[in-house]
C-alpha atoms as a PDB file:
ATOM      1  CA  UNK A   1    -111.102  66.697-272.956  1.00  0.00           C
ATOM      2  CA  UNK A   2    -113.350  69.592-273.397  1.00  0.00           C
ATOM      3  CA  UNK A   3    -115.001  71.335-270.459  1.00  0.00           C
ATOM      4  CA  UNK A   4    -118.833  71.961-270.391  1.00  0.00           C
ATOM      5  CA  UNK A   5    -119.714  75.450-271.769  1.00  0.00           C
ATOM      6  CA  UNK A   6    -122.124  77.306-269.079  1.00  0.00           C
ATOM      7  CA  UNK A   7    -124.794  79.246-270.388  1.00  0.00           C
ATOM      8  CA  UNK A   8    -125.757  82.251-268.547  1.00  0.00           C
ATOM      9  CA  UNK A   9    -128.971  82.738-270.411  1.00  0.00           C
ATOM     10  CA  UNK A  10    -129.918  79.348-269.892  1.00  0.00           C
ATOM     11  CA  UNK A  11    -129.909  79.689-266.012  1.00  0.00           C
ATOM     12  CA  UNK A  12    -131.651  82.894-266.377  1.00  0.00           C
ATOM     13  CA  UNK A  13    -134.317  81.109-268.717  1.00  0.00           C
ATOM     14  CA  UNK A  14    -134.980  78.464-265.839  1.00  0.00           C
ATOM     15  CA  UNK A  15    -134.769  81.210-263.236  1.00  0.00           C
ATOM     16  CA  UNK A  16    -137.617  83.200-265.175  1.00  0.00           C
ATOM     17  CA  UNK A  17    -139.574  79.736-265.571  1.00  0.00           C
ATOM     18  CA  UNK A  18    -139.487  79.181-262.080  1.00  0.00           C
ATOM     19  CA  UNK A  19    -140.743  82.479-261.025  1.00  0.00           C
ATOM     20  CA  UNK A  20    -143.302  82.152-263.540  1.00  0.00           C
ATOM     21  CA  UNK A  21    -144.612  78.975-262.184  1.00  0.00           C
ATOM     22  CA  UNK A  22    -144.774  80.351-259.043  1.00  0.00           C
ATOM     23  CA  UNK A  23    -146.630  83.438-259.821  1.00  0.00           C
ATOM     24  CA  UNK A  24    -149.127  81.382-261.577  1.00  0.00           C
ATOM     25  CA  UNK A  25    -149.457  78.829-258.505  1.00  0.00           C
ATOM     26  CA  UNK A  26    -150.000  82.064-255.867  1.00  0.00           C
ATOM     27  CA  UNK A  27    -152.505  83.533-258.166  1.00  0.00           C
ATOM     28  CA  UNK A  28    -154.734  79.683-258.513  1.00  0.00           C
ATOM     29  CA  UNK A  29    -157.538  80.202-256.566  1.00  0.00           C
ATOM     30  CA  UNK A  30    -159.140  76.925-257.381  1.00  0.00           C
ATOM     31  CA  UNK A  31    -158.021  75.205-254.728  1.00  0.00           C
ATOM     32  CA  UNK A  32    -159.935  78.031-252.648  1.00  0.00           C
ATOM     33  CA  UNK A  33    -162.871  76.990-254.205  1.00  0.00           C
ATOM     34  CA  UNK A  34    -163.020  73.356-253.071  1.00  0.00           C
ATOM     35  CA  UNK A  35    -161.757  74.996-249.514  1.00  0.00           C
ATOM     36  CA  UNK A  36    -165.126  76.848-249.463  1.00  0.00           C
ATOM     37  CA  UNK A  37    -167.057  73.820-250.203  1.00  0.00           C
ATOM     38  CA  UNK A  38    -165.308  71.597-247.934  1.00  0.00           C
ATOM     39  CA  UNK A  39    -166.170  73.821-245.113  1.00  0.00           C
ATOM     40  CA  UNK A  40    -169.942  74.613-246.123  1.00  0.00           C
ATOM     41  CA  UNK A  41    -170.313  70.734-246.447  1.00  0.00           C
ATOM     42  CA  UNK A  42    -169.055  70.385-242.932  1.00  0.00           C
ATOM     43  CA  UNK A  43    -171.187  73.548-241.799  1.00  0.00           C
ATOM     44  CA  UNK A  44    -174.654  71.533-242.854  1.00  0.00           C
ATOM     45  CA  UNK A  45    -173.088  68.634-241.466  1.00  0.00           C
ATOM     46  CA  UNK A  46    -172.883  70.096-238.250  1.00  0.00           C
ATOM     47  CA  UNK A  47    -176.477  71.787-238.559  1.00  0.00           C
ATOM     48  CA  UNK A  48    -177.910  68.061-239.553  1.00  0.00           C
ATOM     49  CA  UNK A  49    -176.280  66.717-237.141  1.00  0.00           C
ATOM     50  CA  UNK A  50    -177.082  68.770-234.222  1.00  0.00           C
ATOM     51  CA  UNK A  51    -180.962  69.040-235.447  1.00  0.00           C
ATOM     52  CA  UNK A  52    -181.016  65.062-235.256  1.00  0.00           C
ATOM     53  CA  UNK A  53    -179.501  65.016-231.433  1.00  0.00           C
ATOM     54  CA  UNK A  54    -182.026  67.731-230.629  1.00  0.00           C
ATOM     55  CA  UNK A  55    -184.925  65.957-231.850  1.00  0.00           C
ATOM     56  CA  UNK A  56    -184.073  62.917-232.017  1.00  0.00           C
ATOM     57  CA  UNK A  57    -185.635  61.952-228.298  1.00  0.00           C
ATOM     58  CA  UNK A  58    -188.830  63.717-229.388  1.00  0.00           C
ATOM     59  CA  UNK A  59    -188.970  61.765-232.462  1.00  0.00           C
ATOM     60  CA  UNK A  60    -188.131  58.197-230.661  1.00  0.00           C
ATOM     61  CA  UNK A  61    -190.988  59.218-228.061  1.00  0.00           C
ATOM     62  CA  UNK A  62    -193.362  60.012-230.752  1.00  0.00           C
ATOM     63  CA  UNK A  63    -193.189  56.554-231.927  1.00  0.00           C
ATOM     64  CA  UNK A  64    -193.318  54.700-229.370  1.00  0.00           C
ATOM     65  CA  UNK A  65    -196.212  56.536-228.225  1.00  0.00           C
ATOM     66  CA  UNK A  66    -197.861  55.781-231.801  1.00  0.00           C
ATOM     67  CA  UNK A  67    -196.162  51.759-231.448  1.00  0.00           C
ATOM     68  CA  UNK A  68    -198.318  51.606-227.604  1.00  0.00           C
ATOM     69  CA  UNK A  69    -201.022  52.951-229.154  1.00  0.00           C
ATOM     70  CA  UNK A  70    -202.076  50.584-232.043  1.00  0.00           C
ATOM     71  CA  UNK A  71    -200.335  47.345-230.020  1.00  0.00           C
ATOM     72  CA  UNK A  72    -203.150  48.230-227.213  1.00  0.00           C
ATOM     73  CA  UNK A  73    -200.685  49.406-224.901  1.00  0.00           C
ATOM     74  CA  UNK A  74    -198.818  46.480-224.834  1.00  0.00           C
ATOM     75  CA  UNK A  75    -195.147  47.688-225.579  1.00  0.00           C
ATOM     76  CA  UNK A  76    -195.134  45.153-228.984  1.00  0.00           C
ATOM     77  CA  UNK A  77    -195.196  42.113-227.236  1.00  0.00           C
ATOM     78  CA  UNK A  78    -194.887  40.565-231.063  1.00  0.00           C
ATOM     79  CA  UNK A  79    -198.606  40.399-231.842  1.00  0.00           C
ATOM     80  CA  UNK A  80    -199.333  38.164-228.811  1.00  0.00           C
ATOM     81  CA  UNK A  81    -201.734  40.611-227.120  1.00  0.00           C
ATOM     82  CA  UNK A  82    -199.319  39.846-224.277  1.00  0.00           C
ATOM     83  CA  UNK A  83    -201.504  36.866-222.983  1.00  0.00           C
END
């Protein structure tokens, strides 16, 4: 039976390839891009988000203000004029 032949220049080939790919995946910088737009989505977020708790209390007392005044100051008691 015959033994396998190595070939030295094969493993160097694959060792070359290898580097390669690794030099080209170190040097991608696309996956930076969605990294930047990931966290600029989650900065607005955060702005929208913290605008809405801010004024959200305002905005609730605003209409029920406006909701008192065309029910007559009844609260909505469902059109009833709360007799």
């Amino acid at each position: 039976m015959q033994q396998p032949q190595i070939n030295p220049m094969g493993l160097q080939k694959n060792w070359f390839e290898i580097m390669e790919l690794i030099r080209s995946l170190w040097q991608d910088e696309s996956g930076a891009n969605a990294i930047e737009y990931v966290l600029l989505v989650a900065l607005i977020a955060t702005i929208v988000l913290g605008g809405v708790s801010i004024l959200g209390q305002s905005i609730s007392n605003i209409f029920t203000y406006a909701s008192n005044t065309f029910m007559g100051g009844s609260g909505g008691s469902g059109g009833s004029g709360g007799y």
